[in-house]
N, C-alpha and C. Protein backbone atom coordinates (compact mmCIF):
# COMPACT_ATOMS: atom_id res chain seq x y z
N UNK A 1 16.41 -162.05 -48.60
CA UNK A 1 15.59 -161.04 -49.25
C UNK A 1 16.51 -160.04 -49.94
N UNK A 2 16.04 -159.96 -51.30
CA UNK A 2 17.21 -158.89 -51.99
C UNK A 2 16.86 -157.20 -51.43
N UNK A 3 17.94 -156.55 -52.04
CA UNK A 3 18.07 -154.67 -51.48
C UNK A 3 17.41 -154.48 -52.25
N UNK A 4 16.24 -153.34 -51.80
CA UNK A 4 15.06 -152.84 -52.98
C UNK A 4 15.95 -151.88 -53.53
N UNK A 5 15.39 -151.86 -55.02
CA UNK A 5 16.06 -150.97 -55.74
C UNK A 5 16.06 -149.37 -55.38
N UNK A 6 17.30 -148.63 -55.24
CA UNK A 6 17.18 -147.53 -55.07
C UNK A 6 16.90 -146.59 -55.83
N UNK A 7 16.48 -146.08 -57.09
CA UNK A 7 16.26 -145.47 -58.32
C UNK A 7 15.45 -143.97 -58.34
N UNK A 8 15.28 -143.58 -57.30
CA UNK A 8 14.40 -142.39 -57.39
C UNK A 8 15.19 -140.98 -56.58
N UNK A 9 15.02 -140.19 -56.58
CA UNK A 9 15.98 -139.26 -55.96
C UNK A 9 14.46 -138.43 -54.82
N UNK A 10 14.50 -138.44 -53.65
CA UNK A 10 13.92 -137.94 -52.66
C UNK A 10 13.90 -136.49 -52.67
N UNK A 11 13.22 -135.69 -52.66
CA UNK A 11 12.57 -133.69 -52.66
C UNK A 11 12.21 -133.71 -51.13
N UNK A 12 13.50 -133.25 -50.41
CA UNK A 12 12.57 -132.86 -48.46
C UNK A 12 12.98 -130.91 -48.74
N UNK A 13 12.04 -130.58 -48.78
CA UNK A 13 11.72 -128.93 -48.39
C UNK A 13 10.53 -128.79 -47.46
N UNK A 14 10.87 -127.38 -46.35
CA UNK A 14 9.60 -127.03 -46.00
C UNK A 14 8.35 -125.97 -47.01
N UNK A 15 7.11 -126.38 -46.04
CA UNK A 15 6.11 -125.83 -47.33
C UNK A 15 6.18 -124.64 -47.93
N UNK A 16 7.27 -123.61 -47.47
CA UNK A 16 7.46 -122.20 -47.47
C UNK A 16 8.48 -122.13 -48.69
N UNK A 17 9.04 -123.47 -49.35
CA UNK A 17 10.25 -123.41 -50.43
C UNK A 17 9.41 -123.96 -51.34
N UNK A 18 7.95 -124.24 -51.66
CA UNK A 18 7.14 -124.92 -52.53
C UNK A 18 7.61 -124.97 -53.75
N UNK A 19 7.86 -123.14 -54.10
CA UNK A 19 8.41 -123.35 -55.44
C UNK A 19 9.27 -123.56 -55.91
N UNK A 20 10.59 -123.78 -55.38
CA UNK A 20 12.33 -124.16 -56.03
C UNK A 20 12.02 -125.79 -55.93
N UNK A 21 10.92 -126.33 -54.77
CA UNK A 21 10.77 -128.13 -55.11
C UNK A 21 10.12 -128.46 -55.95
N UNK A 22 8.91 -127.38 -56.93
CA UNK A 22 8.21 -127.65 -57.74
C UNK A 22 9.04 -128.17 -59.11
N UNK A 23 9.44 -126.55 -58.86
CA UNK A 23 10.91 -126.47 -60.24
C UNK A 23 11.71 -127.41 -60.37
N UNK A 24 12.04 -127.35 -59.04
CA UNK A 24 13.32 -128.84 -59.20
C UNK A 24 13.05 -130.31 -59.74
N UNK A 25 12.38 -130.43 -59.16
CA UNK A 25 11.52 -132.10 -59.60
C UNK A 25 10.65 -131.86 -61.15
N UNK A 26 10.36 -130.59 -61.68
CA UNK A 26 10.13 -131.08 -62.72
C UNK A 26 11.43 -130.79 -64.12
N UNK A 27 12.44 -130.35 -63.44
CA UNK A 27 13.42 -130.40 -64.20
C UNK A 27 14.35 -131.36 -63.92
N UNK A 28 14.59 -131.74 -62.90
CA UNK A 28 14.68 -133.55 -63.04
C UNK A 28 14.08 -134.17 -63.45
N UNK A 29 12.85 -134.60 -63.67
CA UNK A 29 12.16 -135.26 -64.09
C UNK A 29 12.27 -134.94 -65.90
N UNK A 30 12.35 -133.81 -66.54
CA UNK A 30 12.95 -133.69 -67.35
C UNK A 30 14.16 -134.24 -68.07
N UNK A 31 14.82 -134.46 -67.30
CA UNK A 31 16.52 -134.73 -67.17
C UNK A 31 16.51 -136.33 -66.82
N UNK A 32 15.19 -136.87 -66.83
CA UNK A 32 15.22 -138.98 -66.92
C UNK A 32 14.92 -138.81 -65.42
N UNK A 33 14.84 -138.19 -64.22
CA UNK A 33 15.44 -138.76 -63.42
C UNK A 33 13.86 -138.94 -62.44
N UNK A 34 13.54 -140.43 -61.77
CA UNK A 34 12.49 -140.55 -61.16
C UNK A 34 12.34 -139.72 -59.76
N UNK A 35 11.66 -138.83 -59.35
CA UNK A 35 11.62 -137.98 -57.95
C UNK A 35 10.49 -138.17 -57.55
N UNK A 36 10.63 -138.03 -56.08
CA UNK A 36 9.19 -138.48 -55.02
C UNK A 36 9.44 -136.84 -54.46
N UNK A 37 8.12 -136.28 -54.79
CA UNK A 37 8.03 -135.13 -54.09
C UNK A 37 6.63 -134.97 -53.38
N UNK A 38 6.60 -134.52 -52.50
CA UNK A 38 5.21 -134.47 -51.62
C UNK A 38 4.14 -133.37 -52.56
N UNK A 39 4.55 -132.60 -53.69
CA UNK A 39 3.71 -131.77 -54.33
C UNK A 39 3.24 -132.96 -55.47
N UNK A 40 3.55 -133.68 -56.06
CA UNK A 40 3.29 -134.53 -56.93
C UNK A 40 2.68 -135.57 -56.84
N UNK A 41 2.29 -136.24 -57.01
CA UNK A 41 1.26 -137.57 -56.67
C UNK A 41 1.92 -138.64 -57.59
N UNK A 42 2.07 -138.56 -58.78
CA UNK A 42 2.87 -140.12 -59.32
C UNK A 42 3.88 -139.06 -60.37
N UNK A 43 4.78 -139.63 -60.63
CA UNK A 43 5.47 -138.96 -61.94
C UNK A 43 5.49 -140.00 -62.73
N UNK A 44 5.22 -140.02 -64.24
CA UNK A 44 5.57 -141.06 -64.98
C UNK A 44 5.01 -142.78 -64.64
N UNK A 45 4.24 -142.23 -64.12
CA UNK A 45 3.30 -143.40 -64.04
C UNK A 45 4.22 -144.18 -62.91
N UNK A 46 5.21 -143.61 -62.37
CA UNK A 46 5.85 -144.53 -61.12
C UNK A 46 4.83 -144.32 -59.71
N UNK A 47 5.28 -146.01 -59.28
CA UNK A 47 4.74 -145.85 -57.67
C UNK A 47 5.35 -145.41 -56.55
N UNK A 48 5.46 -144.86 -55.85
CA UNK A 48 6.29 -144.65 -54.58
C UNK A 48 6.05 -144.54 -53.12
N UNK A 49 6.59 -145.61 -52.58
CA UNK A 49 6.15 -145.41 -51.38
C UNK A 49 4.71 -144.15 -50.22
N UNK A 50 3.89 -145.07 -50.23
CA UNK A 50 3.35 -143.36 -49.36
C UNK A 50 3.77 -142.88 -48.46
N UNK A 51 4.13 -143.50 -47.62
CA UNK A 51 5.25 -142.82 -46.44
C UNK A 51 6.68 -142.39 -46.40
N UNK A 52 6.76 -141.27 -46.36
CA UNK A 52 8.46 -139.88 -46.75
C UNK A 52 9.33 -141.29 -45.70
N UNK A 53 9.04 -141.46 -44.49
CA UNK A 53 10.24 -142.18 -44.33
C UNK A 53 10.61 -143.55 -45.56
N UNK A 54 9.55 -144.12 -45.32
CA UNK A 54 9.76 -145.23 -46.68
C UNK A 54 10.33 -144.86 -48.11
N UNK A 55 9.67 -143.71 -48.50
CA UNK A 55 10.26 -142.95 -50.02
C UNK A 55 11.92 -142.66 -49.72
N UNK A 56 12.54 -142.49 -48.41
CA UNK A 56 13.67 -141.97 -48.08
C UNK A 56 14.54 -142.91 -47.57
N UNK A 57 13.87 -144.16 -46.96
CA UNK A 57 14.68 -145.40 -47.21
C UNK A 57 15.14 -146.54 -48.45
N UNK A 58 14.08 -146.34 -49.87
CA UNK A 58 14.20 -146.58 -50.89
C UNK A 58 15.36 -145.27 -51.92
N UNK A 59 15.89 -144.28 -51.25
CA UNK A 59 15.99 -143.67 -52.56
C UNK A 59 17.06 -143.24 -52.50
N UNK A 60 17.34 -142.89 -53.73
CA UNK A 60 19.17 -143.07 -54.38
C UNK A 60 20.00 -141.37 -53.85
N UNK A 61 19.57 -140.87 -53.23
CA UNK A 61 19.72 -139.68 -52.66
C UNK A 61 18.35 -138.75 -52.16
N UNK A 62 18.91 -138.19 -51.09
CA UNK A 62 17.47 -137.26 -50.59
C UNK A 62 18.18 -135.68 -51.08
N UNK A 63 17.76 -134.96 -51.46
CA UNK A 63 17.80 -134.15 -51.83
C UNK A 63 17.11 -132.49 -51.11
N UNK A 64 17.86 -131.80 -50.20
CA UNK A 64 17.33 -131.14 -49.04
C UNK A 64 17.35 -129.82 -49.15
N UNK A 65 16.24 -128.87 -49.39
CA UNK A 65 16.60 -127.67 -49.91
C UNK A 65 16.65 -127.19 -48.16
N UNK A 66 17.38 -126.41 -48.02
CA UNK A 66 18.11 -125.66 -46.96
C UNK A 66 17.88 -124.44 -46.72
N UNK A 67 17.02 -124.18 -46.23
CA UNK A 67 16.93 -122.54 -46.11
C UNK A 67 16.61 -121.81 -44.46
N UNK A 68 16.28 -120.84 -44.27
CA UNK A 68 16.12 -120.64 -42.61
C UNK A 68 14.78 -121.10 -42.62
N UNK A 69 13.58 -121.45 -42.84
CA UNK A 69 12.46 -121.81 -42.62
C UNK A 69 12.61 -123.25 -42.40
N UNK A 70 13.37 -123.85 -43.14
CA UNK A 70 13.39 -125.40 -43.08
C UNK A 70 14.38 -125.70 -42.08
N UNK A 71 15.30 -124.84 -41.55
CA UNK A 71 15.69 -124.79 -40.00
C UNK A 71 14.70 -125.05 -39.14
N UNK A 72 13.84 -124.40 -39.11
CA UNK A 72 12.48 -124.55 -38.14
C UNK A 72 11.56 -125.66 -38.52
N UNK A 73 11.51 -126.10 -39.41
CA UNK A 73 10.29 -127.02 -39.96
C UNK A 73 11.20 -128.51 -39.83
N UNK A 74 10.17 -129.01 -38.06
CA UNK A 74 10.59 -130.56 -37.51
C UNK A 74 10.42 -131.80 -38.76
N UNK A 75 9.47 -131.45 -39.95
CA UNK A 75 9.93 -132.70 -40.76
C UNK A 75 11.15 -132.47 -41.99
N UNK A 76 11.44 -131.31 -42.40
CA UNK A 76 12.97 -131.26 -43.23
C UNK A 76 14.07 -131.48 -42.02
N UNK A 77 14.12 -131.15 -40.54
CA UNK A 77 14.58 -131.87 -39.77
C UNK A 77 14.88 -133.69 -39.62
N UNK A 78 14.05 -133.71 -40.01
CA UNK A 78 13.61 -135.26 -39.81
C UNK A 78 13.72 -136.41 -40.65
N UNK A 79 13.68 -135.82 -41.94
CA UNK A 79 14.41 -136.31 -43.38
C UNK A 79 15.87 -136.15 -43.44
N UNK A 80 16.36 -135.16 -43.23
CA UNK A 80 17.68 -135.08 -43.01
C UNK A 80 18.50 -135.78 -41.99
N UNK A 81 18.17 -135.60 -40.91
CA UNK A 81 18.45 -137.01 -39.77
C UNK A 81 18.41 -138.30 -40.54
N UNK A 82 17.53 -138.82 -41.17
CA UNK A 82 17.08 -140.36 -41.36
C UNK A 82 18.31 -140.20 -42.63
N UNK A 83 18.35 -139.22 -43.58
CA UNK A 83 19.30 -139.33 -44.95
C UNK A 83 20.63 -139.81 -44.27
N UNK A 84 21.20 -138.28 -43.52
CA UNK A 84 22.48 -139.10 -42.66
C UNK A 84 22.70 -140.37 -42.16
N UNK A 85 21.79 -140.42 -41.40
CA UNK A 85 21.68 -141.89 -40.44
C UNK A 85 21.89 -143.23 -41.57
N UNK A 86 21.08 -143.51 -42.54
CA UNK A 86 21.11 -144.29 -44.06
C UNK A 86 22.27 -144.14 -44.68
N UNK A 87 22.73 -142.65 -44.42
CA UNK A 87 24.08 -142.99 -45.68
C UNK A 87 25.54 -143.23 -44.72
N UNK A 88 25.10 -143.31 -43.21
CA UNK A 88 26.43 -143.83 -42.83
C UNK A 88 26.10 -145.22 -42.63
N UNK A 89 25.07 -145.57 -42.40
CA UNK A 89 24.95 -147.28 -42.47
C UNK A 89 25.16 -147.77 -43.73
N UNK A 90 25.17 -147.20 -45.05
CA UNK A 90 25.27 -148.15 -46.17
C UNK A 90 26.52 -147.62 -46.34
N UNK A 91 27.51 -146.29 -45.76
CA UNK A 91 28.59 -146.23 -46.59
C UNK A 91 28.93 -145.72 -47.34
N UNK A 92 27.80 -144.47 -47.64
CA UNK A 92 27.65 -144.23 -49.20
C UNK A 92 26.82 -142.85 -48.94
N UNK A 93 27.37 -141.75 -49.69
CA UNK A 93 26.24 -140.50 -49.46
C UNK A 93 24.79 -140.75 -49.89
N UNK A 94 23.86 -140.27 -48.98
CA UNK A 94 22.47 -140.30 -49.77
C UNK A 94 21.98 -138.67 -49.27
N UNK A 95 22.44 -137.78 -48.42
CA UNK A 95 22.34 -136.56 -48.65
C UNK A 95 22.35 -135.54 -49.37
N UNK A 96 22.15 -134.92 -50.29
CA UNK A 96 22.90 -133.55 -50.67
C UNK A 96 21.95 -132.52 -50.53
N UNK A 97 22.54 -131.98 -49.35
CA UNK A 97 21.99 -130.77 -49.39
C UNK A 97 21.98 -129.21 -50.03
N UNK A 98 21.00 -128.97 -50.65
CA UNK A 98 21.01 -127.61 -51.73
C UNK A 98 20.57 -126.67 -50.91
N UNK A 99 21.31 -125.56 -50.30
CA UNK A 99 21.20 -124.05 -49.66
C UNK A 99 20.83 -123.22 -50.77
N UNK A 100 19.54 -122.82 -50.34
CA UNK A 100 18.89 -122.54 -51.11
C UNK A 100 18.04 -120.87 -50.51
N UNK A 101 18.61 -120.23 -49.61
CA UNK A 101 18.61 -119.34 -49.20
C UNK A 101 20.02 -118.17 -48.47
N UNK A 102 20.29 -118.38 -47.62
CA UNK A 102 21.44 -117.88 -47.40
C UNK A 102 22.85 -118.36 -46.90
N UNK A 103 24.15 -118.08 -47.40
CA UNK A 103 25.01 -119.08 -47.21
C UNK A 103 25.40 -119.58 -45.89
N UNK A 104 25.03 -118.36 -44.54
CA UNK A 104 25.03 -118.75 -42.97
C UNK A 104 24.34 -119.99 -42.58
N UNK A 105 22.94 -120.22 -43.59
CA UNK A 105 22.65 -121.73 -43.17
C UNK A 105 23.24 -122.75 -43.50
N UNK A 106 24.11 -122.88 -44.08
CA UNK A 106 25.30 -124.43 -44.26
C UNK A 106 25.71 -124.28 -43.18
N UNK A 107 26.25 -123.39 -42.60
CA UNK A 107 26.99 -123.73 -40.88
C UNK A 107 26.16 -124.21 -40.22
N UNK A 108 24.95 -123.27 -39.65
CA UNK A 108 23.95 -123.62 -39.02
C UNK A 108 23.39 -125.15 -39.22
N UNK A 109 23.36 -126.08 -40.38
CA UNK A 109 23.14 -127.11 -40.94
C UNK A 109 24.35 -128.36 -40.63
N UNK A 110 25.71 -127.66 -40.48
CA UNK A 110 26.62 -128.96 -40.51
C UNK A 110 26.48 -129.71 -39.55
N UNK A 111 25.83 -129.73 -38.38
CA UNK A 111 25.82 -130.65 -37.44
C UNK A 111 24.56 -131.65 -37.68
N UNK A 112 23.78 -131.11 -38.09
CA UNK A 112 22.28 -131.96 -38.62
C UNK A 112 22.80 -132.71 -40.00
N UNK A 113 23.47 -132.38 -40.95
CA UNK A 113 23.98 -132.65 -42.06
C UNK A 113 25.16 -133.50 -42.00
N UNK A 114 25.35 -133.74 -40.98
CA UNK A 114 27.07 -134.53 -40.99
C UNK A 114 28.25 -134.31 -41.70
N UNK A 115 28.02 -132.88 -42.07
CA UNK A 115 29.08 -132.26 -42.76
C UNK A 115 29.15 -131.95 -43.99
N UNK A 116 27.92 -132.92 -44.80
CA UNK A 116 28.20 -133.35 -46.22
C UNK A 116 28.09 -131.78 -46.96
N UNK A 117 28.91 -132.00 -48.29
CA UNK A 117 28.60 -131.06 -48.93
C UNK A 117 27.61 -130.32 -50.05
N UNK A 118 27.61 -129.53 -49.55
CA UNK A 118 26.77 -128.46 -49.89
C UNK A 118 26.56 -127.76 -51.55
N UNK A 119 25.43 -127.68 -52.34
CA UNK A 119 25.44 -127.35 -53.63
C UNK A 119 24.57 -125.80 -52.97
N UNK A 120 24.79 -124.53 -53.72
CA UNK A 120 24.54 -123.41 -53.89
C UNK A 120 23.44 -123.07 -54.95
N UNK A 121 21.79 -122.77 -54.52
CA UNK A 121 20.94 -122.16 -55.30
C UNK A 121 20.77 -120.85 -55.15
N UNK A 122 22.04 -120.49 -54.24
CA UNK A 122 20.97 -118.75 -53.06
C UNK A 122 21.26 -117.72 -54.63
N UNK A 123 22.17 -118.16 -55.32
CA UNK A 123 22.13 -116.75 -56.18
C UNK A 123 20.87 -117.39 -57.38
N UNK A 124 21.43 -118.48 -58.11
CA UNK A 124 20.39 -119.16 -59.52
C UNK A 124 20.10 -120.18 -59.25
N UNK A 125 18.86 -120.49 -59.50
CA UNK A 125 18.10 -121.94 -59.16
C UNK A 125 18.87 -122.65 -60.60
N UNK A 126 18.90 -122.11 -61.78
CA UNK A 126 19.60 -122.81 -62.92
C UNK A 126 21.01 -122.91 -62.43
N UNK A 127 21.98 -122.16 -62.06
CA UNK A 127 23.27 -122.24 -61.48
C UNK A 127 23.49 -123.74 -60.77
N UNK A 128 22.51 -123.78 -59.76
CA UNK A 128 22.52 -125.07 -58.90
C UNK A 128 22.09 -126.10 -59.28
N UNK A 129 21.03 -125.77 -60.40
CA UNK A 129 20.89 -127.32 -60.82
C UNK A 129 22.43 -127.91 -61.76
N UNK A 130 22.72 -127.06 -62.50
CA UNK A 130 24.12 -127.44 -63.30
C UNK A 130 24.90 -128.12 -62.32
N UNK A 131 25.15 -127.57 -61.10
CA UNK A 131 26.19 -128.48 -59.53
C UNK A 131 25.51 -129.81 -59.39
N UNK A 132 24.21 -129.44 -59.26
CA UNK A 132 23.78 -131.17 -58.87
C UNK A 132 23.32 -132.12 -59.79
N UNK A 133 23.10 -131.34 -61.67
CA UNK A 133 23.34 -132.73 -62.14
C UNK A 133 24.67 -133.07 -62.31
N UNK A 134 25.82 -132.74 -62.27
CA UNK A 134 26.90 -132.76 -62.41
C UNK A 134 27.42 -133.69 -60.98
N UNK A 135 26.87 -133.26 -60.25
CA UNK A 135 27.05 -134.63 -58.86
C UNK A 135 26.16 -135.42 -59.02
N UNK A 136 24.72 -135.45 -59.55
CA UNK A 136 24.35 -136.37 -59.82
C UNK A 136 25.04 -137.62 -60.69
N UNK A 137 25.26 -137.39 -61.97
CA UNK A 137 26.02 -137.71 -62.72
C UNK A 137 27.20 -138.14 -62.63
N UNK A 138 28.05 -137.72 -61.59
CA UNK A 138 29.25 -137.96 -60.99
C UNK A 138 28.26 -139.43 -60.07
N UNK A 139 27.71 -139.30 -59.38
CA UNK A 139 27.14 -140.16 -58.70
C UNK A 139 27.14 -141.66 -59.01
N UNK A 140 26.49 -141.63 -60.17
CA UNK A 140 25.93 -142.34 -60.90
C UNK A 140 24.26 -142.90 -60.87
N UNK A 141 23.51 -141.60 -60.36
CA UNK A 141 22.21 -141.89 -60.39
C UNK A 141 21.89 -142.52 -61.77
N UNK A 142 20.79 -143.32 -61.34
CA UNK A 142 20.22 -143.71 -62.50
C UNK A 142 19.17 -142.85 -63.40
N UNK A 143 19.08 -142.74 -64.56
CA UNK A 143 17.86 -142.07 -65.07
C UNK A 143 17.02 -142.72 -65.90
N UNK A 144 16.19 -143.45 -65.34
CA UNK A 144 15.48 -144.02 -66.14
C UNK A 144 14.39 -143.85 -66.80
N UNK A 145 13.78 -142.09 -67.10
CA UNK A 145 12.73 -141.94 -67.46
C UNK A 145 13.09 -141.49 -68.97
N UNK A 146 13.07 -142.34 -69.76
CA UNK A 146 13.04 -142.15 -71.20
C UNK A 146 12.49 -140.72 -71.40
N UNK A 147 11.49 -141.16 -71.44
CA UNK A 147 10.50 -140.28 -71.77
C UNK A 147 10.08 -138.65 -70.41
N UNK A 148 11.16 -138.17 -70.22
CA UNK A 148 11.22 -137.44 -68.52
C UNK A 148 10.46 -136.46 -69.28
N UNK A 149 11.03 -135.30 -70.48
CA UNK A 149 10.59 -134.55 -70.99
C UNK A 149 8.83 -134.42 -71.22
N UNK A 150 8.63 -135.49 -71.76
CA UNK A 150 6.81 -135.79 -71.65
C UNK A 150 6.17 -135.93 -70.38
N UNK A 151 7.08 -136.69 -69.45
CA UNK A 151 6.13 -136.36 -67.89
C UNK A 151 6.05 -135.09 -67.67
N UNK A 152 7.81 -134.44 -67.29
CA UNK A 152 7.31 -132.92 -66.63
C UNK A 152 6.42 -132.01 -67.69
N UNK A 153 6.16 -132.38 -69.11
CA UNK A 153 4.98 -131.52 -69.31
C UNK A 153 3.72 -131.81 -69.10
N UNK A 154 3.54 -132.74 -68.76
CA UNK A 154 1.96 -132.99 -68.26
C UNK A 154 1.97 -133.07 -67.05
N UNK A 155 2.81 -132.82 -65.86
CA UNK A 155 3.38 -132.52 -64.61
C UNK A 155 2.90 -131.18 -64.55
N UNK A 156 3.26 -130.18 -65.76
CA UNK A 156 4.02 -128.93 -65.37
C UNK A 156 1.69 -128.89 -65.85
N UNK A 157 1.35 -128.82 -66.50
CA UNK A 157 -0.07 -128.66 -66.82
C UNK A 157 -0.71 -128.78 -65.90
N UNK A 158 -0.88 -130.26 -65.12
CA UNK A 158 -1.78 -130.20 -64.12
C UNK A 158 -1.47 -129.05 -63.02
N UNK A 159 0.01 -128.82 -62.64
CA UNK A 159 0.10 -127.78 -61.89
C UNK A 159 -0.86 -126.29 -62.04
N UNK A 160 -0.28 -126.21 -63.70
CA UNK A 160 -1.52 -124.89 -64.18
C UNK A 160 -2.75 -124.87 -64.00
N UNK A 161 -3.34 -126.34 -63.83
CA UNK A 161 -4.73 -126.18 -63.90
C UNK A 161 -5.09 -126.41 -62.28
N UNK A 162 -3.94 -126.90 -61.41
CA UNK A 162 -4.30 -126.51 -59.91
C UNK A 162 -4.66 -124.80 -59.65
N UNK A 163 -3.85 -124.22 -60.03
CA UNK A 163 -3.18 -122.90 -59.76
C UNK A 163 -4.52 -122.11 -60.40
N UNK A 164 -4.83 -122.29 -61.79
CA UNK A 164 -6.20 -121.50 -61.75
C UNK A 164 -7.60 -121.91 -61.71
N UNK A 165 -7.72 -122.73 -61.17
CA UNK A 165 -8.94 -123.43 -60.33
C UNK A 165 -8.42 -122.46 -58.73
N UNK A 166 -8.02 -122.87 -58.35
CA UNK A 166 -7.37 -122.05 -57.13
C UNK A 166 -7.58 -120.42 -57.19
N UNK A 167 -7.51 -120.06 -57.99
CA UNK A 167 -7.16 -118.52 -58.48
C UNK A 167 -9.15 -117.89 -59.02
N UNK A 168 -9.41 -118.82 -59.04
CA UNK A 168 -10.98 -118.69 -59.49
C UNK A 168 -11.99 -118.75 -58.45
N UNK A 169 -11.56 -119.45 -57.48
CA UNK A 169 -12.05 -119.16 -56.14
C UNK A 169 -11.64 -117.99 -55.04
């Protein structure tokens, strides 16, 4: 049986970081790149696994925003365990974790994290994305969404029209 393709980059935040995973995934998704995020339902007409462990055993990095809430929250726990655990069995990083609140949580994190290193959003969410497409890229993720720019705007719409439907009630 062949290795399923790995091609999508994994979003684990707790629900309290909603908005730097919103942002993030639709500026990746911008940037070609396919992301499974639990706020999104399909991007680009891709399928993805329904189950986070399954989306996180298929995917070309998990991507872990880090903050003191997601210290406490047992499933960014739990994604992060399984990322480590995957990227020492294949050999190969599939972690990167983005601290995305204060820099004391990378310590607090290196033992759950296996050390790996760490990209910096606590001052600019734009700052940090420049680090991680730049490790992305270094990586050699794939980007295969031609057309990324046209998803995250009809991504970024339906969001608007969640938000004031929401706001109207």
């Amino acid at each position: 049986m062949s290795e399923p393709t790995r091609d999508h980059l994994f979003v684990s935040f707790a629900p309290e970081d909603w908005a730097l995973a919103e942002w993030l995934t639709l500026r990746l998704t911008r940037e070609g790149y396919r992301i499974w995020c639990s706020r999104f339902s399909v991007l680009g007409g891709a399928r993805y696994p329904s189950h986070t462990e399954e989306a996180i055993m298929h995917a070309r990095h998990v991507l872990a925003l880090l903050s003191r809430v997601s210290l406490a929250n047992a499933n960014t726990i739990k994604h992060v365990t399984l990322a480590v655990e995957l990227g020492r069995a294949r050999r190969e990083p599939l972690l990167i974790p983005l601290v995305i609140d204060a820099p004391d949580v990378t310590e607090e994190f290196d033992a759950v994290t296996g050390g790996a290193e760490t990209i910096s959003f606590n001052e600019r969410w734009e700052t940090g994305c420049r680090a991680l497409l730049a490790k992305l890229e270094g990586a050699g993720a794939p980007r295969l969404l031609a057309d990324g720019e046209r998803v995250a705007g009809e991504a970024r719409q339906v969001l608007a029209s969640r938000r004031s439907w929401h706001t109207v009630l």
